[in-house]
C-alpha atoms as a PDB file:
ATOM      1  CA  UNK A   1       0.000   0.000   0.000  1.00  0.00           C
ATOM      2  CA  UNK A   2       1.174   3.575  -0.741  1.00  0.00           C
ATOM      3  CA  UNK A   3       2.485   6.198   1.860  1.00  0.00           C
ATOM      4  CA  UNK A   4       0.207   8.350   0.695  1.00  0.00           C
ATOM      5  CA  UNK A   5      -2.928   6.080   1.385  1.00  0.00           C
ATOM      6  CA  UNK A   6      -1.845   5.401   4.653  1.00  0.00           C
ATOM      7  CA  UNK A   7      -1.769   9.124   5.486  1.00  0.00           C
ATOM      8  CA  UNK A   8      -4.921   9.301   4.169  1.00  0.00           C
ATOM      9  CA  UNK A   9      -6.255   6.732   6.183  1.00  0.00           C
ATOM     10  CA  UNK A  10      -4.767   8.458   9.052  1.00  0.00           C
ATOM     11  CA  UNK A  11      -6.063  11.453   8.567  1.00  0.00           C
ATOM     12  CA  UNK A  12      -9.704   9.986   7.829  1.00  0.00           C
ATOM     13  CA  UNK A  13      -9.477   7.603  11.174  1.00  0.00           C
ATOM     14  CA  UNK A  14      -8.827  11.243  13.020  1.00  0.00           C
ATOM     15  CA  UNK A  15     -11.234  13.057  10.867  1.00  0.00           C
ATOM     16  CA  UNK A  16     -14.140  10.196  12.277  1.00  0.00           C
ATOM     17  CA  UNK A  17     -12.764  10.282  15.877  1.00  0.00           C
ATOM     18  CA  UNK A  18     -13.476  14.269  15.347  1.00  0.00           C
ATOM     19  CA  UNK A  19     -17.187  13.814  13.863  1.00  0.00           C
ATOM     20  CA  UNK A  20     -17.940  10.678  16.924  1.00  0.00           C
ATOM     21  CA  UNK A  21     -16.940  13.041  19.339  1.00  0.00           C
ATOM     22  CA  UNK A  22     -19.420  15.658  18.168  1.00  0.00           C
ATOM     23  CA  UNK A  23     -21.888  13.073  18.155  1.00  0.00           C
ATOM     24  CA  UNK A  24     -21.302  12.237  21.720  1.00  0.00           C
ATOM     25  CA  UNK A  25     -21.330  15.610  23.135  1.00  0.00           C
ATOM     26  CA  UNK A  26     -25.320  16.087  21.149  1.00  0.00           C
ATOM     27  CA  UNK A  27     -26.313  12.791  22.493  1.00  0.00           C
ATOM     28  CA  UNK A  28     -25.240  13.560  26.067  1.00  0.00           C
ATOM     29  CA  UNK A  29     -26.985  17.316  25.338  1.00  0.00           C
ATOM     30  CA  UNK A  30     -30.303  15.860  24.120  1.00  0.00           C
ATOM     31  CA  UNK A  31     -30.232  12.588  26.452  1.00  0.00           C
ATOM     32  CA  UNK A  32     -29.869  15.035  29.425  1.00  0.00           C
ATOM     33  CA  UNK A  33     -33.350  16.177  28.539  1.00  0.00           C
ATOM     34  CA  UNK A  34     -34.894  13.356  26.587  1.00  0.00           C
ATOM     35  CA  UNK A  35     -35.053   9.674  27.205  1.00  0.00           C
ATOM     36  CA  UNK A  36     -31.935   8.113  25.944  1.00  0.00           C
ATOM     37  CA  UNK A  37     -33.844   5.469  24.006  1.00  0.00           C
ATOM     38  CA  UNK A  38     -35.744   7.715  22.191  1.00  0.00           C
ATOM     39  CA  UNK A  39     -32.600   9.942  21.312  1.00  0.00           C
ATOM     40  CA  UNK A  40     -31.188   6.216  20.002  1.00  0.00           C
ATOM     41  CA  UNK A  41     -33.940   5.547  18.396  1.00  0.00           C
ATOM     42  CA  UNK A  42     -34.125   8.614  15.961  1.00  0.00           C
ATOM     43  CA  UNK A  43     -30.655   8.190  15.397  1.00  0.00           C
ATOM     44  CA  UNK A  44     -30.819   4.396  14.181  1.00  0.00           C
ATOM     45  CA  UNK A  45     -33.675   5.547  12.025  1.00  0.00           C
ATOM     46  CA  UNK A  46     -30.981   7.975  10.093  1.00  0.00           C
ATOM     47  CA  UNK A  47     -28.498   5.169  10.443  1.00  0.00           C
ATOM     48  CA  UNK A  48     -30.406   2.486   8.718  1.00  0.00           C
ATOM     49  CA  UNK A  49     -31.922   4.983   6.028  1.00  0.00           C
ATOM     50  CA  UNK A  50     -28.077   5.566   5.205  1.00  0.00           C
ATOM     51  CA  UNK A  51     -27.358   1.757   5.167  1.00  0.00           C
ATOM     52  CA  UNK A  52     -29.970   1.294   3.012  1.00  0.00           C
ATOM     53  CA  UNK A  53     -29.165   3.968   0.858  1.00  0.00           C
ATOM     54  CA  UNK A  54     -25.801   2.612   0.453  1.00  0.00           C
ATOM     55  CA  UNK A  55     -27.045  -1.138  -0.497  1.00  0.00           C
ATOM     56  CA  UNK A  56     -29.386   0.624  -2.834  1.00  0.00           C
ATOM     57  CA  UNK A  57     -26.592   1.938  -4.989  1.00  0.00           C
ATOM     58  CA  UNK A  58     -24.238  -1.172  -4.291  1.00  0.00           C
ATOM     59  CA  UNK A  59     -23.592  -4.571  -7.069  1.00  0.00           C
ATOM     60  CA  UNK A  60     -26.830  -6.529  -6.510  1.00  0.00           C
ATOM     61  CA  UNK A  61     -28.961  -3.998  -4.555  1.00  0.00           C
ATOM     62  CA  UNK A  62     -30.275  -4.532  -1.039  1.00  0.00           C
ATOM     63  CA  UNK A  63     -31.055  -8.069  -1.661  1.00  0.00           C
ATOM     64  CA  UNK A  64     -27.078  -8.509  -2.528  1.00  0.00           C
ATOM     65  CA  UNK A  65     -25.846  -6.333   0.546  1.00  0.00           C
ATOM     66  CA  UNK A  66     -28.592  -8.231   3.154  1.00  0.00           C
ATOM     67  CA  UNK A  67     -27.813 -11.948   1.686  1.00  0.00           C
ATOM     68  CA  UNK A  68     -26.050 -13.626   5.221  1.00  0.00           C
ATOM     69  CA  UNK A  69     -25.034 -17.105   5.990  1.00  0.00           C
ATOM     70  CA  UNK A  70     -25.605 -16.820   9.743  1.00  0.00           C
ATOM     71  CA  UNK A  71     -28.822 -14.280  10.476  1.00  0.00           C
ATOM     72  CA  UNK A  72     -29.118 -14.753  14.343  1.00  0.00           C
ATOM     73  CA  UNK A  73     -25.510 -14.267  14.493  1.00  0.00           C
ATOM     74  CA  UNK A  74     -25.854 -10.299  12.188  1.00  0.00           C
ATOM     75  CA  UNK A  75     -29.367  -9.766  14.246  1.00  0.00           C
ATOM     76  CA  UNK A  76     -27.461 -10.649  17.733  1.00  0.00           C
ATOM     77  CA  UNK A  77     -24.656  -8.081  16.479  1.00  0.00           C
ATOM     78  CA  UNK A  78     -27.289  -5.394  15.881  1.00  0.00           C
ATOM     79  CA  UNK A  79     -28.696  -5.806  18.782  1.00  0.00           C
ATOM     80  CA  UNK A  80     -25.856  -5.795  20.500  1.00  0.00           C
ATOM     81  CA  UNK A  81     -24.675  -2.914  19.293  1.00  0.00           C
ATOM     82  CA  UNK A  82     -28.248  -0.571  19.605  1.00  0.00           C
ATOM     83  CA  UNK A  83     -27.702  -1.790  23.598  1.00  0.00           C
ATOM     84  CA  UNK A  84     -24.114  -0.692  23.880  1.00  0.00           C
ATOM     85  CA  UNK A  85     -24.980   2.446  22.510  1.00  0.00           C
ATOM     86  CA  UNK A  86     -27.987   3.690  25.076  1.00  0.00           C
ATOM     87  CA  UNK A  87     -25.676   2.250  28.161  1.00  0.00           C
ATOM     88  CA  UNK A  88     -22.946   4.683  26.800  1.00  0.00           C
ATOM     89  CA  UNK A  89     -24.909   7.292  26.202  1.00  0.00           C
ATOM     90  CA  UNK A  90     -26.780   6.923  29.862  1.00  0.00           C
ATOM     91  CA  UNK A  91     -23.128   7.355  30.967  1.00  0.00           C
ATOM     92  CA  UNK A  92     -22.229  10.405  29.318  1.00  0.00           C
ATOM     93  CA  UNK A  93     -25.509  12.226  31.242  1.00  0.00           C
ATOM     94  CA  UNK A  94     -24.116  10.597  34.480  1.00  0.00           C
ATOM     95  CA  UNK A  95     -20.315  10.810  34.423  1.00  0.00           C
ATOM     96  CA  UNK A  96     -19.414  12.947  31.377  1.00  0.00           C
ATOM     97  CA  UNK A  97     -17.550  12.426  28.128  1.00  0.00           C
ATOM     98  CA  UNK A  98     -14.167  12.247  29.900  1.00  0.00           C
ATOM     99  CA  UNK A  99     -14.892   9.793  32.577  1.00  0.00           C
ATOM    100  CA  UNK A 100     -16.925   7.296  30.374  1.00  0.00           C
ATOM    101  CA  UNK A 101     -14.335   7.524  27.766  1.00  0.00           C
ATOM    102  CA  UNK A 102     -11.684   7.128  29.952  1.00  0.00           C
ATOM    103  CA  UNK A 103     -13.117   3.823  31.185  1.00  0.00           C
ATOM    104  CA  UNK A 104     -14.810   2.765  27.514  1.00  0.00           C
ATOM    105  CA  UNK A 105     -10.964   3.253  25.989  1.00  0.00           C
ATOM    106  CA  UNK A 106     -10.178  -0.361  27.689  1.00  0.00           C
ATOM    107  CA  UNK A 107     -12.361  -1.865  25.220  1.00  0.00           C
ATOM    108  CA  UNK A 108      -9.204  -3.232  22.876  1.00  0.00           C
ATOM    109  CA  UNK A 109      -7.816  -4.896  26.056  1.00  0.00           C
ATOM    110  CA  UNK A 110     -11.032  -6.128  26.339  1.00  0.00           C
ATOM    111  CA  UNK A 111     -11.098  -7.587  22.774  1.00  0.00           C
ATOM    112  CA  UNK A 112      -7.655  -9.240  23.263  1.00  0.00           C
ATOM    113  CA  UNK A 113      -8.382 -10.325  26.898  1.00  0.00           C
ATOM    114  CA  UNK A 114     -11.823 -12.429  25.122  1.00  0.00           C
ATOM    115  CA  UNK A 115     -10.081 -13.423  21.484  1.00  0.00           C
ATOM    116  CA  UNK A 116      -8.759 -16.719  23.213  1.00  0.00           C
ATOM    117  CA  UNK A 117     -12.386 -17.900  24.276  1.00  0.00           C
ATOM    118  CA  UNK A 118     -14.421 -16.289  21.700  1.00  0.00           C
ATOM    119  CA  UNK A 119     -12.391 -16.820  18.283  1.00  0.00           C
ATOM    120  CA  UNK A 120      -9.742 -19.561  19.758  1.00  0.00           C
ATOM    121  CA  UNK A 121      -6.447 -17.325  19.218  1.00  0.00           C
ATOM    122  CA  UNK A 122      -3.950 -17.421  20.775  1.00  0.00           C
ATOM    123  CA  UNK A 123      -2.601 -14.633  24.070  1.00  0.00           C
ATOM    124  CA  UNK A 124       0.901 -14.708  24.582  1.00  0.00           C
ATOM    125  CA  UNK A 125       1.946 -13.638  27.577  1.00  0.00           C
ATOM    126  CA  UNK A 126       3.086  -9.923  26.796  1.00  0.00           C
ATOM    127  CA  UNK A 127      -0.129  -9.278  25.745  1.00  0.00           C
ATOM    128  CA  UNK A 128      -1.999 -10.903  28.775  1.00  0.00           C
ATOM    129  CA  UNK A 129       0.926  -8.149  30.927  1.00  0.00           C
ATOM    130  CA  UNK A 130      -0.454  -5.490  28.524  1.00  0.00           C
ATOM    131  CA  UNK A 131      -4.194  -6.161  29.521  1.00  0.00           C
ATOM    132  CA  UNK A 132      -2.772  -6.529  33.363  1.00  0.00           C
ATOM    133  CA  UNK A 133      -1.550  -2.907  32.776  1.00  0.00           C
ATOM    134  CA  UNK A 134      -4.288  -1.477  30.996  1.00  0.00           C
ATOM    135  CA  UNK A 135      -6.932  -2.874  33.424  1.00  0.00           C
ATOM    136  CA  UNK A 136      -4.863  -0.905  36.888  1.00  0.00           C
ATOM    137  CA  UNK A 137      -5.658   2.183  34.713  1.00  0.00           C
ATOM    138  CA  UNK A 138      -9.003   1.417  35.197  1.00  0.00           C
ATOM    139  CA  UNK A 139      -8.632   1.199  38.629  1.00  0.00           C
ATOM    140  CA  UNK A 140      -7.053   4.002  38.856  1.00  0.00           C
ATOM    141  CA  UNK A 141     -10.013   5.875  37.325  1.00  0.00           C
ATOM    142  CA  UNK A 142     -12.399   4.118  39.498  1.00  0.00           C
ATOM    143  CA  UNK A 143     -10.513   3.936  42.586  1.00  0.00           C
ATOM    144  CA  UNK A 144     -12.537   1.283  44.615  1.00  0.00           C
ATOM    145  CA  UNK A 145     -11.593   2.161  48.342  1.00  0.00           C
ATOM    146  CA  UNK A 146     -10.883   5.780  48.165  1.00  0.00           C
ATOM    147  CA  UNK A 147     -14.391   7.807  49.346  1.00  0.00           C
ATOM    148  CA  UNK A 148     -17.645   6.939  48.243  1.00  0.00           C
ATOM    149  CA  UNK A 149     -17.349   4.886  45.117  1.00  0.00           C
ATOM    150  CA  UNK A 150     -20.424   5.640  42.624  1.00  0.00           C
ATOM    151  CA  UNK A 151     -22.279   2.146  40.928  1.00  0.00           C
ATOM    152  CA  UNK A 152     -22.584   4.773  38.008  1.00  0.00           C
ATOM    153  CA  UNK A 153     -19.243   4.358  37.071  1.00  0.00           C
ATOM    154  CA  UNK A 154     -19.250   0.721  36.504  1.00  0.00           C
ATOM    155  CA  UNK A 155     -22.171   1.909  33.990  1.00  0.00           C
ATOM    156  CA  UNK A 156     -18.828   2.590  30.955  1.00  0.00           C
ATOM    157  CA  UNK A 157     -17.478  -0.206  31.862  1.00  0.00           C
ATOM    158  CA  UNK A 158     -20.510  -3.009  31.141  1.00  0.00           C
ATOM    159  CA  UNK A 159     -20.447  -0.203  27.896  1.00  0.00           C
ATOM    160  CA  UNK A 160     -17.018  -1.618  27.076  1.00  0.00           C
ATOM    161  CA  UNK A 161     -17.673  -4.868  27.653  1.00  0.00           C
ATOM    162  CA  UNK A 162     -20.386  -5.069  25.361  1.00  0.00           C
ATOM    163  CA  UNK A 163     -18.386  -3.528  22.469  1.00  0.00           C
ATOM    164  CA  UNK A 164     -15.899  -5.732  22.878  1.00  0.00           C
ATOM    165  CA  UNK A 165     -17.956  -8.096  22.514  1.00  0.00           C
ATOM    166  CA  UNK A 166     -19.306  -6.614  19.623  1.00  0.00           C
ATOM    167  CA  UNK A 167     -16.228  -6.011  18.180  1.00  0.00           C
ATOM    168  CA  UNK A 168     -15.280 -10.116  18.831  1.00  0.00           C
ATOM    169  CA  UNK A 169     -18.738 -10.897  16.957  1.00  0.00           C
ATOM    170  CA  UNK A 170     -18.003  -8.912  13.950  1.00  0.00           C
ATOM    171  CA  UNK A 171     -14.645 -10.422  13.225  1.00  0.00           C
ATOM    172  CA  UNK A 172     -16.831 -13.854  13.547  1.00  0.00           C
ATOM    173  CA  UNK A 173     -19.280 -13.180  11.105  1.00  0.00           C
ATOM    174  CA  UNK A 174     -16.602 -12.053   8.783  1.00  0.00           C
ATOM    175  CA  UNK A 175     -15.588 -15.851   8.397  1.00  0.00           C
ATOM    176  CA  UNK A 176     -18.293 -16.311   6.171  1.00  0.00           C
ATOM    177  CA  UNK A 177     -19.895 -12.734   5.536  1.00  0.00           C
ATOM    178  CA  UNK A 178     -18.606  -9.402   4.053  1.00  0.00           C
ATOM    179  CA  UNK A 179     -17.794  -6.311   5.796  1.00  0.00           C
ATOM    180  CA  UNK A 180     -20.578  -4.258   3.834  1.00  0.00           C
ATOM    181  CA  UNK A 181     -23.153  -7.268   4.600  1.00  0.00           C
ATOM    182  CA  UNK A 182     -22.487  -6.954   8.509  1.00  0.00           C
ATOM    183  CA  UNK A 183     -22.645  -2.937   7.742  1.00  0.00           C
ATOM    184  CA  UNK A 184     -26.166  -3.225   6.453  1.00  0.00           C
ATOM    185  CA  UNK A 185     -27.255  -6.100   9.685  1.00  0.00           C
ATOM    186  CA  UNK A 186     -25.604  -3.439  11.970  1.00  0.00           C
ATOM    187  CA  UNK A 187     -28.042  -0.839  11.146  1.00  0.00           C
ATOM    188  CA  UNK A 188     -31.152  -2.421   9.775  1.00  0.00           C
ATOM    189  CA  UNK A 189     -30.843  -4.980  13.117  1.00  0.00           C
ATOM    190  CA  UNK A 190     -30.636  -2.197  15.366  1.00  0.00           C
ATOM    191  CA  UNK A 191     -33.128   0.145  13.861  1.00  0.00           C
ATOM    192  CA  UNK A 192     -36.257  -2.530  14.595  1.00  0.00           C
ATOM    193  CA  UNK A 193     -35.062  -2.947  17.757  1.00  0.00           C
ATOM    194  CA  UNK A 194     -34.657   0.487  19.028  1.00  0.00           C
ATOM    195  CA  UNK A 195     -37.933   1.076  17.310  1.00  0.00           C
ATOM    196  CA  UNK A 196     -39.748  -1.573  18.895  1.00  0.00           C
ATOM    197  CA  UNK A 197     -37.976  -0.122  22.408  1.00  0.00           C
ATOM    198  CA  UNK A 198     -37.815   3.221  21.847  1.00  0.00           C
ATOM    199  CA  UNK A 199     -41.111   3.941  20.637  1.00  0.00           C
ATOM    200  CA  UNK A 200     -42.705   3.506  23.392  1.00  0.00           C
ATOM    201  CA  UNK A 201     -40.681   6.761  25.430  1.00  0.00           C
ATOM    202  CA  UNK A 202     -41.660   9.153  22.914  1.00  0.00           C
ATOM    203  CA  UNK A 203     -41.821  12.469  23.711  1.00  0.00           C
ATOM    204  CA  UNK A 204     -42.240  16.060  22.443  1.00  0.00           C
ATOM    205  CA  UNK A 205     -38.847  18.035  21.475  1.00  0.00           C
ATOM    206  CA  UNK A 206     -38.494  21.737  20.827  1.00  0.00           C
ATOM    207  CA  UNK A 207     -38.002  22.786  17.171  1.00  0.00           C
ATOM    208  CA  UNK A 208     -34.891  23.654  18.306  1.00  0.00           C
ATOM    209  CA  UNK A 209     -33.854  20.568  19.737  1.00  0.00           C
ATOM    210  CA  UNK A 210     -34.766  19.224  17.098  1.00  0.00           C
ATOM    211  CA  UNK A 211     -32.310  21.231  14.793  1.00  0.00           C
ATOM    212  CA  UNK A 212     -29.688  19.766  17.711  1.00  0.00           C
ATOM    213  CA  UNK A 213     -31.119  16.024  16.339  1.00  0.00           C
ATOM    214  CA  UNK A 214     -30.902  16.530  12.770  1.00  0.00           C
ATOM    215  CA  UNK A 215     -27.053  17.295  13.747  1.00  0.00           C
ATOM    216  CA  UNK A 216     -26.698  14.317  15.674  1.00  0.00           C
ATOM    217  CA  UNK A 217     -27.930  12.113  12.836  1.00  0.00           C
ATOM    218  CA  UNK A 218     -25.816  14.061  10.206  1.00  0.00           C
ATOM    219  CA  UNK A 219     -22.912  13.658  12.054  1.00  0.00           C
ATOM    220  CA  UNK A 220     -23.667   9.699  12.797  1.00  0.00           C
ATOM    221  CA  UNK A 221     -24.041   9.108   8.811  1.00  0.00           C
ATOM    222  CA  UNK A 222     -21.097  11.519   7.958  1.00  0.00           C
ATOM    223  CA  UNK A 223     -18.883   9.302  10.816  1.00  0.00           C
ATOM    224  CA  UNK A 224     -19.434   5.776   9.084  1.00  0.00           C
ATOM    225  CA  UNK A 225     -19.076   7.194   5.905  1.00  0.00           C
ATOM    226  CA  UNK A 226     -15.803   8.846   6.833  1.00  0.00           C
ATOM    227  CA  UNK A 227     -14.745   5.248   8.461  1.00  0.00           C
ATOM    228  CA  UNK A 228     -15.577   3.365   5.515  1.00  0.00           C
ATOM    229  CA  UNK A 229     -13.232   5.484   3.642  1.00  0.00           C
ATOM    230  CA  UNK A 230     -10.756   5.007   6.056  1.00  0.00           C
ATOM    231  CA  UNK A 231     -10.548   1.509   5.698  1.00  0.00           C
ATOM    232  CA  UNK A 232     -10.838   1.442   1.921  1.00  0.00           C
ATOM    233  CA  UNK A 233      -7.663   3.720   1.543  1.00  0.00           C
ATOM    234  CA  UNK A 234      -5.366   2.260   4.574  1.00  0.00           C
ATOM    235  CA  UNK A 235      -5.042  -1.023   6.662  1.00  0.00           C
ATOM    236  CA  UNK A 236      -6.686  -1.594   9.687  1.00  0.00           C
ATOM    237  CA  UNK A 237      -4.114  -2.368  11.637  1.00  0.00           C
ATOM    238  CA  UNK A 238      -2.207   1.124  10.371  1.00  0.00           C
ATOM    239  CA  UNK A 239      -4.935   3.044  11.584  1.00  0.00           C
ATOM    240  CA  UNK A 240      -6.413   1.788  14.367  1.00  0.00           C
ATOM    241  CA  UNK A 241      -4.035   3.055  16.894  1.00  0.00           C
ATOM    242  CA  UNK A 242      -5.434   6.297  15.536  1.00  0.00           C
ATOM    243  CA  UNK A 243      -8.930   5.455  17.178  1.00  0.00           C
ATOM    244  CA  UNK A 244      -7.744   6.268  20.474  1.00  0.00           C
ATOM    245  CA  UNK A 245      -7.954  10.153  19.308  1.00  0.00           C
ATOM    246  CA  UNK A 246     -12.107   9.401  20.091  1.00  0.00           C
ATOM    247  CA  UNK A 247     -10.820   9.887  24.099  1.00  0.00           C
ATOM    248  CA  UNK A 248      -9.046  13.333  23.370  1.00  0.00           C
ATOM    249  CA  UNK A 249     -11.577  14.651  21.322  1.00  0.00           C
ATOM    250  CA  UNK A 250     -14.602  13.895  23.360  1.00  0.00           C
ATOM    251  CA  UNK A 251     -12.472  14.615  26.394  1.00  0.00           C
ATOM    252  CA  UNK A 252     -11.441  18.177  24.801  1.00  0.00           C
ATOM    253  CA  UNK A 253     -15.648  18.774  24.365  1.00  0.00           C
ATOM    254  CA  UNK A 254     -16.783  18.163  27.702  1.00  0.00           C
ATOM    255  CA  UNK A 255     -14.434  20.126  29.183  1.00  0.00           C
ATOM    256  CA  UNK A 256     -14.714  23.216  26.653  1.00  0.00           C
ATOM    257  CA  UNK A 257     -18.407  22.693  25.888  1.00  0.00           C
ATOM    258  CA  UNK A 258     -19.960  20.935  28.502  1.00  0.00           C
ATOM    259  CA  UNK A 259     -17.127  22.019  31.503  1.00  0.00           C
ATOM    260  CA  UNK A 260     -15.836  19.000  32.679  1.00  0.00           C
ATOM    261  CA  UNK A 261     -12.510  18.584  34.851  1.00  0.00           C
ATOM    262  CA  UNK A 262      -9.936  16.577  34.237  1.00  0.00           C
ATOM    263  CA  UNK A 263      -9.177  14.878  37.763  1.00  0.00           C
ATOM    264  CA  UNK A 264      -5.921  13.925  38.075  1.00  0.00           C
ATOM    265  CA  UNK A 265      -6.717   9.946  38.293  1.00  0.00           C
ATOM    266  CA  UNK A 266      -8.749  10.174  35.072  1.00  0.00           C
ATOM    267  CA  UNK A 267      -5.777  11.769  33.139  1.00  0.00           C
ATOM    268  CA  UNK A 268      -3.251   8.901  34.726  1.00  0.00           C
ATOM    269  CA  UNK A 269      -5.544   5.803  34.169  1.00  0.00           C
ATOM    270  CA  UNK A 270      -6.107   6.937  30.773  1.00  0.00           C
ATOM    271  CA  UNK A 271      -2.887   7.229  29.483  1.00  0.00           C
ATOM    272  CA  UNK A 272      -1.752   3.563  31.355  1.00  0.00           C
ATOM    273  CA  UNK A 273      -5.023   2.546  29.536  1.00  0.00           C
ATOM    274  CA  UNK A 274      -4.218   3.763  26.363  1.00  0.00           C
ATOM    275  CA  UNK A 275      -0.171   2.436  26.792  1.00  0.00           C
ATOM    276  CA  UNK A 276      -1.660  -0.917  27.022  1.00  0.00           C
ATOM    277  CA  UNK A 277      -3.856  -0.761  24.280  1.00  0.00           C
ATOM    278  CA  UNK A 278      -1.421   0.946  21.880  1.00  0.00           C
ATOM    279  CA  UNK A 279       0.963  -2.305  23.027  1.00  0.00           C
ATOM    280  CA  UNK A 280      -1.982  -4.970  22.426  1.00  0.00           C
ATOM    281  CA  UNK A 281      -2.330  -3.113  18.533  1.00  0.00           C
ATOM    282  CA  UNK A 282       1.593  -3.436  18.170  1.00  0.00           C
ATOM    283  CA  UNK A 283       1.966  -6.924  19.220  1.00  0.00           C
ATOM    284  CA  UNK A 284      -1.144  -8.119  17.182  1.00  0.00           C
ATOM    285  CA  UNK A 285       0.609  -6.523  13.917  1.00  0.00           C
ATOM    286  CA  UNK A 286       3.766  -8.097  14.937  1.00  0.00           C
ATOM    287  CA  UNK A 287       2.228 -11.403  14.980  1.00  0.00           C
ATOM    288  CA  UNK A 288       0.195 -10.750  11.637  1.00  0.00           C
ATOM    289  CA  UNK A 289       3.122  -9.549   9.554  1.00  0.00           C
ATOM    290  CA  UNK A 290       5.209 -12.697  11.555  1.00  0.00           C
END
């Protein structure tokens, strides 16, 4: 691949990290006064009305794009996903953008801490010190023991979990399945099921919060089209180290926007966090290119 795709890629993985950190900071704005599944339900509507649109104009149509081998497995995914989603966004209106992401930036360790049971790879040791590491950090942003410790901040971490485990399905279903046909199950899956969910905490919104939503969905759409570029132009593993500027970004927003402080154990557990994670990426390209 040439330099200049992977710079591209780069610079797409940071322009997406930019756009999902917008889109956090609206959905903790308009979940703070609306229910959260009702915020996540509009925005799956946009979602899947962009997947749609995109297996409308692919090779074969929708029928093409939505053909799967394994359907429980793409609905499960959806699903899955849709869930994550509203527990992270009921942790941004309860912690902030720079505690949750803080906590929801152990996710990779998470992903290489599950590959062995999940997908049957294999965890060397460095990587199982890595995950060690990156899992004090979380401690460290927690810290069980010192004052009162708040149940709402284990609320990033079962948000983590579940996109790991996300993340661990995906590569699954890509045995057998493309990347565009788990695209389309991602949205289409979780659309009817925030629908059927969400529908029933509908509520009025102001016209202007509304213009706030129409942003919100804009800048979900404009994200995943930005990350599908990414990984057309570059390789995964180039520019996934570059996902980690999602945690500087959304923590740069709530403290600017939304003015959030950056304790002193947040900013330390974080960076051991991302250490780790940056290690897990390194040592998982290492092994590829082995």
């Amino acid at each position: 691949m040439k330099a200049q795709d992977t710079r591209a890629g780069i610079a797409l993985m940071a322009l997406t990290m930019a756009i999902f950190s917008v889109q956090d900071g609206l959905s903790q704005h308009l979940a703070a006064k609306y229910n959260v599944m009702m915020v996540v339900m509009i925005r799956y509507w946009f979602f899947a009305a962009f997947v749609l649109a995109l297996a409308a104009r692919s090779s074969g149509g929708v029928r093409a794009m939505a053909a799967t081998r394994q359907p429980l497995l793409q609905i499960g995914r959806g699903v899955l996903l849709a869930t994550e989603i509203c527990v992270m966004v009921a942790a941004f209106t309860v912690l902030g953008l720079v505690e949750s992401h803080a906590v929801f930036a152990s996710y990779p360790l998470l992903v290489a801490a599950l590959s062995g049971p999940v997908l049957g790879e294999r965890v060397g040791r460095p990587r199982w010190i890595a995950i060690g590491i990156g899992f004090v950090g979380v401690l460290v942003i927690l810290r069980p023991g010192f004052g009162v410790f708040s149940i709402y901040a284990l609320i990033p971490v079962c948000s983590a979990s579940m996109f790991a485990l996300y993340a661990l399905l995906t590569r699954f279903a890509a045995r057998r399945d493309t990347s565009l046909t788990s695209f389309f199950w991602t949205g289409v899956a979780g659309a009817m099921a925030m629908t059927v969910i969400g529908i029933w905490f509908w509520e009025p919104m102001s016209a202007a919060d509304w213009v706030w939503m129409t942003a919100l969905c804009i800048a979900g759409v404009t994200g995943h089209w930005t990350l599908i570029r990414c990984y057309e132009v570059a390789e995964a593993s180039a520019v996934q180290p570059f996902a980690y500027l999602h945690l500087v970004f959304a923590s740069l927003i709530g403290v600017t926007i939304f003015s959030e402080a950056l304790a002193a154990n947040v900013v330390f557990g974080a960076a051991i966090i991302v250490a780790a994670g940056l290690f897990t990426l390194w040592r998982e390209r290492q092994r590829r290119d082995a």
